[in-house]
Each structure stands twice: as structure tokens, then as C-alpha cells.
C-alpha atoms as a PDB file:
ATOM      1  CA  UNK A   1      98.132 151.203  -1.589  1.00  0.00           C
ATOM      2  CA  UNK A   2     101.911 151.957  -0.298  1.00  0.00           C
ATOM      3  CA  UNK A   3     102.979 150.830   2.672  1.00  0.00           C
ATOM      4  CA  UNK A   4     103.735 153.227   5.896  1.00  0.00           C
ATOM      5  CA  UNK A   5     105.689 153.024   9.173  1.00  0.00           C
ATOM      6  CA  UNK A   6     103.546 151.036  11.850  1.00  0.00           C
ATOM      7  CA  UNK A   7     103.790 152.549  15.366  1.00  0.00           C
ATOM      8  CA  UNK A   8     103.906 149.817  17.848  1.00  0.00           C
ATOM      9  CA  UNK A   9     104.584 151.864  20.626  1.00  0.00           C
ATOM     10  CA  UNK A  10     101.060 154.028  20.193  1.00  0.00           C
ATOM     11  CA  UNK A  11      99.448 150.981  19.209  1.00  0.00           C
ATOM     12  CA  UNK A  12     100.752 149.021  22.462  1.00  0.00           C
ATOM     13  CA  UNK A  13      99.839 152.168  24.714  1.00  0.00           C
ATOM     14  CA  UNK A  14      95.889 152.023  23.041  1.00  0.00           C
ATOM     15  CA  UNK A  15      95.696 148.659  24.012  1.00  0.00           C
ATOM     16  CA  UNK A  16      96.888 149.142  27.132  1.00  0.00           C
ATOM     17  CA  UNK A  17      95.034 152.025  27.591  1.00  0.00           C
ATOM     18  CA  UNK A  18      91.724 149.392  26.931  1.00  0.00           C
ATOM     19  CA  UNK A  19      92.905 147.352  29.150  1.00  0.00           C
ATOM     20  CA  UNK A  20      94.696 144.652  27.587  1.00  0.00           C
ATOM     21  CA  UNK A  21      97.569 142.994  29.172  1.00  0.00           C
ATOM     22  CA  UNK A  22     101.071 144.269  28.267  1.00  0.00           C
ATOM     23  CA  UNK A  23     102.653 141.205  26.584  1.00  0.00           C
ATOM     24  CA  UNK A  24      99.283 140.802  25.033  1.00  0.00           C
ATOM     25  CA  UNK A  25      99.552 144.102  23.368  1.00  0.00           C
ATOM     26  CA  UNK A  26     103.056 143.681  22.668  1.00  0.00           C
ATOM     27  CA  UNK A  27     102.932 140.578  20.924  1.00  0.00           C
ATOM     28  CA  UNK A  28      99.887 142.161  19.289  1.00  0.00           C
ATOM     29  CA  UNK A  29     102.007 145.574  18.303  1.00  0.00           C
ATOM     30  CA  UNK A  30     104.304 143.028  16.676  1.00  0.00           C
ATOM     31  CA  UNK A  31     102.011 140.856  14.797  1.00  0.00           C
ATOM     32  CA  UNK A  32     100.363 144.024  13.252  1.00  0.00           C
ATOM     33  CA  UNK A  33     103.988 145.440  12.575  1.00  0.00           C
ATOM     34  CA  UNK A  34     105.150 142.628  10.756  1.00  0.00           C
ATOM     35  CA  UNK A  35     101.514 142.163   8.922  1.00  0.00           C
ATOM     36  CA  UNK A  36     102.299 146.052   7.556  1.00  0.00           C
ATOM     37  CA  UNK A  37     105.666 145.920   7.086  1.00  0.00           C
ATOM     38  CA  UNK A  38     104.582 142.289   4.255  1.00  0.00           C
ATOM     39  CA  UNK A  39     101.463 144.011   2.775  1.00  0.00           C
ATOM     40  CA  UNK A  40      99.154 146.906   2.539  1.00  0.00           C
ATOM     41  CA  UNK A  41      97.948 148.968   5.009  1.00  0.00           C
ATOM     42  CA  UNK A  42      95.066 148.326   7.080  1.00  0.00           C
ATOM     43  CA  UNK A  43      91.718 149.507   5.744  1.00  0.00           C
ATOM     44  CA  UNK A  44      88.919 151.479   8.921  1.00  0.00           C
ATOM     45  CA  UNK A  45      87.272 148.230   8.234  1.00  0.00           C
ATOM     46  CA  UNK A  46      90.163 146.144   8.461  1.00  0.00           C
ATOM     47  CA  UNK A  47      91.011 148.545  12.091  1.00  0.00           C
ATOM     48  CA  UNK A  48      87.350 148.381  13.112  1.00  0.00           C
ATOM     49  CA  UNK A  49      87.149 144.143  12.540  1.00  0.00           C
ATOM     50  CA  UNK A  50      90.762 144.185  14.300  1.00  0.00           C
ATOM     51  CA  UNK A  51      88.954 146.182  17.275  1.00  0.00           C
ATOM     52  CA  UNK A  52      86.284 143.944  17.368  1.00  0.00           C
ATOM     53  CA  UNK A  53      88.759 141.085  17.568  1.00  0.00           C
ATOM     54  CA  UNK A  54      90.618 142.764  20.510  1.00  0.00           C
ATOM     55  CA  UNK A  55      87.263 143.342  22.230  1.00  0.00           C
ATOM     56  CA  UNK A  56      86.715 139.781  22.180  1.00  0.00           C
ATOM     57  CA  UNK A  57      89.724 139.382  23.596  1.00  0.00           C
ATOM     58  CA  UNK A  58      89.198 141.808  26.328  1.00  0.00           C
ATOM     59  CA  UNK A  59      86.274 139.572  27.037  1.00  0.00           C
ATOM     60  CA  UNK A  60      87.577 136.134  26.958  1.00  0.00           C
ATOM     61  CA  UNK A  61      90.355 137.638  29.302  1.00  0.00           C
ATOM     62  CA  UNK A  62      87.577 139.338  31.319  1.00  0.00           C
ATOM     63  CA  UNK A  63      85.919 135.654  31.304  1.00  0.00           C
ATOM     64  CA  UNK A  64      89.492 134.082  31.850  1.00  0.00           C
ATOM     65  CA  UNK A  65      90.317 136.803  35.150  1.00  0.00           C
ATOM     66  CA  UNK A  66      86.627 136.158  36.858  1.00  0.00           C
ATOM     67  CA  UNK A  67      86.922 132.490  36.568  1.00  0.00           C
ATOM     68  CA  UNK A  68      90.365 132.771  37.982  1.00  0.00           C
ATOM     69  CA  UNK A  69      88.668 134.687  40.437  1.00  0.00           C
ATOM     70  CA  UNK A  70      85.883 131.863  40.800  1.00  0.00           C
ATOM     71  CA  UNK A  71      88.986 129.707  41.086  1.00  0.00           C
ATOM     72  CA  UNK A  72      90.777 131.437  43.410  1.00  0.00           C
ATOM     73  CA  UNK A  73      87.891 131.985  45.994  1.00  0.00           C
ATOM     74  CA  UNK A  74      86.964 128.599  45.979  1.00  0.00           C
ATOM     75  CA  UNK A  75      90.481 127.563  47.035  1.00  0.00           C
ATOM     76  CA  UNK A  76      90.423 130.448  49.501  1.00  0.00           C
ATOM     77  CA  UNK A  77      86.833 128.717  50.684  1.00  0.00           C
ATOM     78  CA  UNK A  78      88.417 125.654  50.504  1.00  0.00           C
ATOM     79  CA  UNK A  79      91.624 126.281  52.152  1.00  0.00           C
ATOM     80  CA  UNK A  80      89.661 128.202  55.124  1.00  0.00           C
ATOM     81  CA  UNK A  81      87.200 125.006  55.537  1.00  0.00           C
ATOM     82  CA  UNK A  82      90.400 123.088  55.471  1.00  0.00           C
ATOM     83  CA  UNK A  83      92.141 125.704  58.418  1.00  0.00           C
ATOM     84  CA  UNK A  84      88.570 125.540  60.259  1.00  0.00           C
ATOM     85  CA  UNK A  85      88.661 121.696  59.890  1.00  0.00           C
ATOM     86  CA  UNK A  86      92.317 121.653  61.430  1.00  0.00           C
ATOM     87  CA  UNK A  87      91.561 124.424  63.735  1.00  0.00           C
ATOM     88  CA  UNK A  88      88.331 121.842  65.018  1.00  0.00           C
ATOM     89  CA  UNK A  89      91.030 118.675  65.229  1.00  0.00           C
ATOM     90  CA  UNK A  90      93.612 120.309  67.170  1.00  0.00           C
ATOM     91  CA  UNK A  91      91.334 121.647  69.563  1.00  0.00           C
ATOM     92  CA  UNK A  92      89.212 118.203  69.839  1.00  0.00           C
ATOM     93  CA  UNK A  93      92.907 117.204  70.181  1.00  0.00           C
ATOM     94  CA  UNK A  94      93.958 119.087  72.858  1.00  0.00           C
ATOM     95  CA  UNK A  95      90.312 118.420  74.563  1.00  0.00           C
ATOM     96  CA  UNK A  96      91.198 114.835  74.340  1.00  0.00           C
ATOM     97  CA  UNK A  97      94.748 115.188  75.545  1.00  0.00           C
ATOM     98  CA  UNK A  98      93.674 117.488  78.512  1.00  0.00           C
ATOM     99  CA  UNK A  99      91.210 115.010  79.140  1.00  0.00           C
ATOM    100  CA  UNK A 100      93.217 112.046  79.218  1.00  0.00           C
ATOM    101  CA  UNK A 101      95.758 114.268  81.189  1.00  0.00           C
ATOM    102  CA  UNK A 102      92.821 115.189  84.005  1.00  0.00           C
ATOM    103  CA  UNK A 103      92.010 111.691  83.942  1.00  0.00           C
ATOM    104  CA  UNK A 104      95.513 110.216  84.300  1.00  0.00           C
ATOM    105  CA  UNK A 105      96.361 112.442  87.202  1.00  0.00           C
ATOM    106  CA  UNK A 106      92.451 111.888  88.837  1.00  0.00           C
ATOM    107  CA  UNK A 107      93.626 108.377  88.892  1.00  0.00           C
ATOM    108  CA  UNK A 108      96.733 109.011  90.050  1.00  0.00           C
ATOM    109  CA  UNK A 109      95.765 110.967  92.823  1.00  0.00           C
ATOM    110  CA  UNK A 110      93.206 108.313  93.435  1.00  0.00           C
ATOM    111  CA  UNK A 111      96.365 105.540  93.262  1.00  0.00           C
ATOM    112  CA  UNK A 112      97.858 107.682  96.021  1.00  0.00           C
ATOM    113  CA  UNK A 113      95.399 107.899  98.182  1.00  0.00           C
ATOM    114  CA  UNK A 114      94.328 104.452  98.045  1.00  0.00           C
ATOM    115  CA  UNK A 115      98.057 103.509  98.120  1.00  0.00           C
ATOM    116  CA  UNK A 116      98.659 106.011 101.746  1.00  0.00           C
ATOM    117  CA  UNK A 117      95.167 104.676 103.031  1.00  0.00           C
ATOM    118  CA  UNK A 118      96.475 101.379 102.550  1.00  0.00           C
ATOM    119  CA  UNK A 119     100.012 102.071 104.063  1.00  0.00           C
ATOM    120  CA  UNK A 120      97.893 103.598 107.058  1.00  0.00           C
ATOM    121  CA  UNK A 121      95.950 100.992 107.261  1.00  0.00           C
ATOM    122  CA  UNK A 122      98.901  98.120 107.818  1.00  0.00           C
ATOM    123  CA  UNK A 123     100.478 100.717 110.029  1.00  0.00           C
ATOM    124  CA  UNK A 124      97.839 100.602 112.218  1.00  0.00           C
ATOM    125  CA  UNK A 125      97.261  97.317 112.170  1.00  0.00           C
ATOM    126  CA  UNK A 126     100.879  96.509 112.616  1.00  0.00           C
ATOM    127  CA  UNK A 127     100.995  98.657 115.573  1.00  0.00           C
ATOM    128  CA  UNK A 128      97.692  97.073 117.289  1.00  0.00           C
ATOM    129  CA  UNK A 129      99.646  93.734 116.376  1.00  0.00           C
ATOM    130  CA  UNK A 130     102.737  94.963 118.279  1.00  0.00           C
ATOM    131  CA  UNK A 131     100.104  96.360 121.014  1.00  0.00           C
ATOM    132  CA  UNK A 132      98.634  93.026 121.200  1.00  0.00           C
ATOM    133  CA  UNK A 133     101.854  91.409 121.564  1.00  0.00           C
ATOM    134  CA  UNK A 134     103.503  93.792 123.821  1.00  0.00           C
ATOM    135  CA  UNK A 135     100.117  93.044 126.194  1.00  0.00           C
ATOM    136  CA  UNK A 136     100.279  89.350 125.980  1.00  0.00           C
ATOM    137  CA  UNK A 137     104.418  89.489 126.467  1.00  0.00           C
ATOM    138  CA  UNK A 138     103.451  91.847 129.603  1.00  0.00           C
ATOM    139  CA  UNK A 139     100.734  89.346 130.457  1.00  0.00           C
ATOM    140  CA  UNK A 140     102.778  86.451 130.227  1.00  0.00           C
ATOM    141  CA  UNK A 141     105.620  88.251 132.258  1.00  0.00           C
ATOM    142  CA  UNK A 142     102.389  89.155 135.213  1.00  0.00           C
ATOM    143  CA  UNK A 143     101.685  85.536 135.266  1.00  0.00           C
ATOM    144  CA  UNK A 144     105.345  84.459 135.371  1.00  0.00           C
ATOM    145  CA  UNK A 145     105.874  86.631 138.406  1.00  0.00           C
ATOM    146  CA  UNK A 146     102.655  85.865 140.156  1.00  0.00           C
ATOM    147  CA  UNK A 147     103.501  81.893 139.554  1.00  0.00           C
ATOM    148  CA  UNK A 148     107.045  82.690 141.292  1.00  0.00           C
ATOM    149  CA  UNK A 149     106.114  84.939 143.655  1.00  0.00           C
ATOM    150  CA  UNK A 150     103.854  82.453 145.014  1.00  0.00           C
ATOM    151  CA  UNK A 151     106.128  79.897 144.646  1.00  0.00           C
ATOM    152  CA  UNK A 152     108.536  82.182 147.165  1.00  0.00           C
ATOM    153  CA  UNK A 153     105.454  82.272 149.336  1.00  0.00           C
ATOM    154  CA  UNK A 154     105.300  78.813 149.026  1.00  0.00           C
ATOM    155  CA  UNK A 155     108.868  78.374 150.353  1.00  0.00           C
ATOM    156  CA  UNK A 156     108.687  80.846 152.804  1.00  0.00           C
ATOM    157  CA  UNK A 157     105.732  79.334 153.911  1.00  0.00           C
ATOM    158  CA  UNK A 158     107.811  76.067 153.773  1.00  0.00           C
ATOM    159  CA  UNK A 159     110.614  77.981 156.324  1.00  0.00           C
ATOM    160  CA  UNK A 160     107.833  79.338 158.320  1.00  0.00           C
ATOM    161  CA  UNK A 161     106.400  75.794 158.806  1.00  0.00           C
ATOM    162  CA  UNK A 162     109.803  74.369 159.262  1.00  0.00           C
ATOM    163  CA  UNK A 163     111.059  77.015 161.657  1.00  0.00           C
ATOM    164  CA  UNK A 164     107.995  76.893 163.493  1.00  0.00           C
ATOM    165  CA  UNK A 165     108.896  72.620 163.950  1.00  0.00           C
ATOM    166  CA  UNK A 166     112.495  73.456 165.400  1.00  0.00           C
ATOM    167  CA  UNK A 167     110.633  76.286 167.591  1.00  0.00           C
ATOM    168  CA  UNK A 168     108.382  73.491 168.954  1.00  0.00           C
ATOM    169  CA  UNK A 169     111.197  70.917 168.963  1.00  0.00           C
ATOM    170  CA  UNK A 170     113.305  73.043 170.540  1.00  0.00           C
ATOM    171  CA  UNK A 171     111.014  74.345 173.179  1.00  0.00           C
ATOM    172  CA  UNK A 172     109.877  70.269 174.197  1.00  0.00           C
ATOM    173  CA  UNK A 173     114.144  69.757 174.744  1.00  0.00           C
ATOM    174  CA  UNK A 174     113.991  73.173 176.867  1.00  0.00           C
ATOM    175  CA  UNK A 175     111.370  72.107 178.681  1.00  0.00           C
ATOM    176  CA  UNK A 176     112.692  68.595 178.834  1.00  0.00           C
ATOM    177  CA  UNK A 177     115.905  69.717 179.881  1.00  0.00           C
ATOM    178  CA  UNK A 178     114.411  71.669 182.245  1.00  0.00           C
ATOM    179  CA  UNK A 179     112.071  69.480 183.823  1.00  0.00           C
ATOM    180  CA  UNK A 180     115.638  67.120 183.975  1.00  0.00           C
ATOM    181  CA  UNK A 181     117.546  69.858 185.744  1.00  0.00           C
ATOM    182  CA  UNK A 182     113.976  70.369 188.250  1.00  0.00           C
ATOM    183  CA  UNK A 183     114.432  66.675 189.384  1.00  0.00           C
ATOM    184  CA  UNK A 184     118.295  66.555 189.420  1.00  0.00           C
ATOM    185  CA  UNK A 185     118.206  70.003 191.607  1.00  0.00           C
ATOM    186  CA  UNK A 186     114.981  68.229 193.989  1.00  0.00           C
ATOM    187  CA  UNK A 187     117.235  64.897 194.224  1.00  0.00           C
ATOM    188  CA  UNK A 188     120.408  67.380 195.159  1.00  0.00           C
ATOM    189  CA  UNK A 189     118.614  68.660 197.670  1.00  0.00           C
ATOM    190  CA  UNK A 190     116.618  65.949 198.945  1.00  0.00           C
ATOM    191  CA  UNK A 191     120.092  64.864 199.291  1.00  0.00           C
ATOM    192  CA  UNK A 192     121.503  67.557 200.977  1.00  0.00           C
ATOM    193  CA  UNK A 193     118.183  68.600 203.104  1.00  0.00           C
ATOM    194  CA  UNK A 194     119.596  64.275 204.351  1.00  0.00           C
ATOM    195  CA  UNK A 195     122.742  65.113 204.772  1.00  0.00           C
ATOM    196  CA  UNK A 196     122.396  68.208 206.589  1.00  0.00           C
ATOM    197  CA  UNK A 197     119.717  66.481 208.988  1.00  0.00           C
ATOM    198  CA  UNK A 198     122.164  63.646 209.550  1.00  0.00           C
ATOM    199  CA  UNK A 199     124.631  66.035 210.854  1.00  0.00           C
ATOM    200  CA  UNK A 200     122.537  67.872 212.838  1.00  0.00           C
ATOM    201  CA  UNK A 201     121.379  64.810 214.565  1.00  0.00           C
ATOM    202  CA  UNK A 202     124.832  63.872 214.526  1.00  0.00           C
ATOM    203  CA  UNK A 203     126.072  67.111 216.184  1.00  0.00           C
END
């Protein structure tokens, strides 16, 4: 049987047209174009067995594209577990971190307040010290000038008494004096009360 021209470009275009994948049907086109171009042509049969080949083919690629498929949803399922998985971390994560965050500034806080009740605390205590001291230091002072005070009164008293002994010692001399002037003036004038008689009885 003679040979004739083999059309790749119809042939590539039917199996496109059933689906097959373009380099498939081109590397198919050229097979069957050098296969003509060394021997006879192609019987129906041999066209009907070469169909039957390309149908399997379909199907093994049909096979090939749904486990692909399989594949590629499982990663897909497997990639969104993994996102959901990180998802879950980062927000126990951030749970954790606001946690440790509320908790570091609750005890903080707590710190502060124990730390201003404290600094209260020896404030007031310091000051009732200083109150204590200021009333002992104004005690002491009370006592101090009571104990001189009455040791002026003591001194005064002292002066009193000692004035009071050169009042007394002064009034015995007046009177002593006194009672010496009394008899010196009687004896003067017992004296003259003699004279004057004697010179009345002398007269």
C-alpha cells in the first residue's frame, strides 16, 4: 500500500479536540508522522486500536488529573489544619502574653501600693516619732523652767527672808537709838530742869 502525506496538524487538533493535552498530541502527531512517513499507511483497524490506545490515555491522564486533585486537596486540607493550628498558637500566644502582661502590671500595681502604703506608713510613724520628741523636748523645757522658776522663788524668797532680817535689825538699832536719844534728852533735861532751879533759887 503507498504511502501518503500525514497531517499532524488535523491529527493534533482531534486530539485536542478529545481532550488530550497539547504536547501530548504533539508528540503523538509526530510519532504517527514519522511511523507513516517509514511504512504503510495505517489500516481503520490499525486507527481504531490507535483510538483505543489514546482513550486509555485519556483515562490514565483522567486518573493522573483526579489524583492530582486528591493530592492537591489534601495539601490544601493539610495546609489549612496547619494555618488553623498556627492560627490556635498565636492566639494561645497572645492569651498567654496578655496574661502574663495583666499579671505583671496586677503585681506591679500591687508593688506600688504596698511600696506607697509602706512609705505612708514610716511617714507617719516618723512624724508621731518627731511628735513624741518635740513633746518630751517641750516637756523637758516645762520642767526646766518650773525647776528654775522655783529656784528664783527660792532666792527671792531667800531676799525676802534676808530683807525682812535687816528690816528687823534695823528697826531694834532705831528703836535702840531711840530709846538712847529718850534717856540722853531726860538726862539733858533733868539737867537743865537743875540748873534752871538752881538759878532761880539763886536769883
Amino acid at each position: 500500500m503507498p504511502a501518503v502525506a500525514f497531517d499532524t496538524l488535523r491529527f493534533t487538533k482531534r486530539l485536542l479536540d478529545a481532550g488530550v493535552a497539547l504536547e501530548l498530541a504533539s508528540a503523538t502527531a509526530e510519532a504517527f508522522k514519522e511511523a507513516s512517513s517509514e511504512a504503510d499507511l495505517a489500516t481503520h483497524r490499525d486507527i481504531e486500536l490507535l483510538q483505543g490506545d489514546i482513550e486509555q490515555v485519556k483515562v490514565s491522564i483522567e486518573r493522573l488529573e483526579e489524583r492530582m486533585d486528591a493530592r492537591f486537596a489534601q495539601a490544601d486540607t493539610k495546609m489549612e489544619t496547619r494555618l488553623a493550628q498556627m492560627d490556635a498558637k498565636m492566639e494561645a500566644g497572645l492569651a498567654q502574653a496578655n496574661t502574663k502582661m495583666d499579671t505583671g502590671f496586677a503585681q506591679m500595681d500591687a508593688k506600688m501600693e504596698a511600696g506607697l502604703a509602706q512609705a505612708n506608713t514610716k511617714m507617719d510613724t516618723g512624724l508621731a516619732q518627731m511628735d513624741a520628741k518635740m513633746e518630751t523636748g517641750f516637756a523637758q523645757v516645762d520642767a526646766r523652767m518650773e525647776t528654775r522658776f522655783a529656784q528664783v522663788e527660792s532666792r527671792l524668797d531667800q531676799v525676802d527672808t534676808r530683807f525682812d532680817h535687816l528690816e528687823t535689825n534695823l528697826n531694834g538699832r532705831i528703836d535702840s537709838m531711840e530709846q538712847r536719844m529718850t534717856i540722853k534728852l531726860g538726862g539733858m533735861m533733868v539737867v537743865a530742869v537743875g540748873a534752871i532751879t538752881a538759878l532761880v533759887k539763886l536769883l
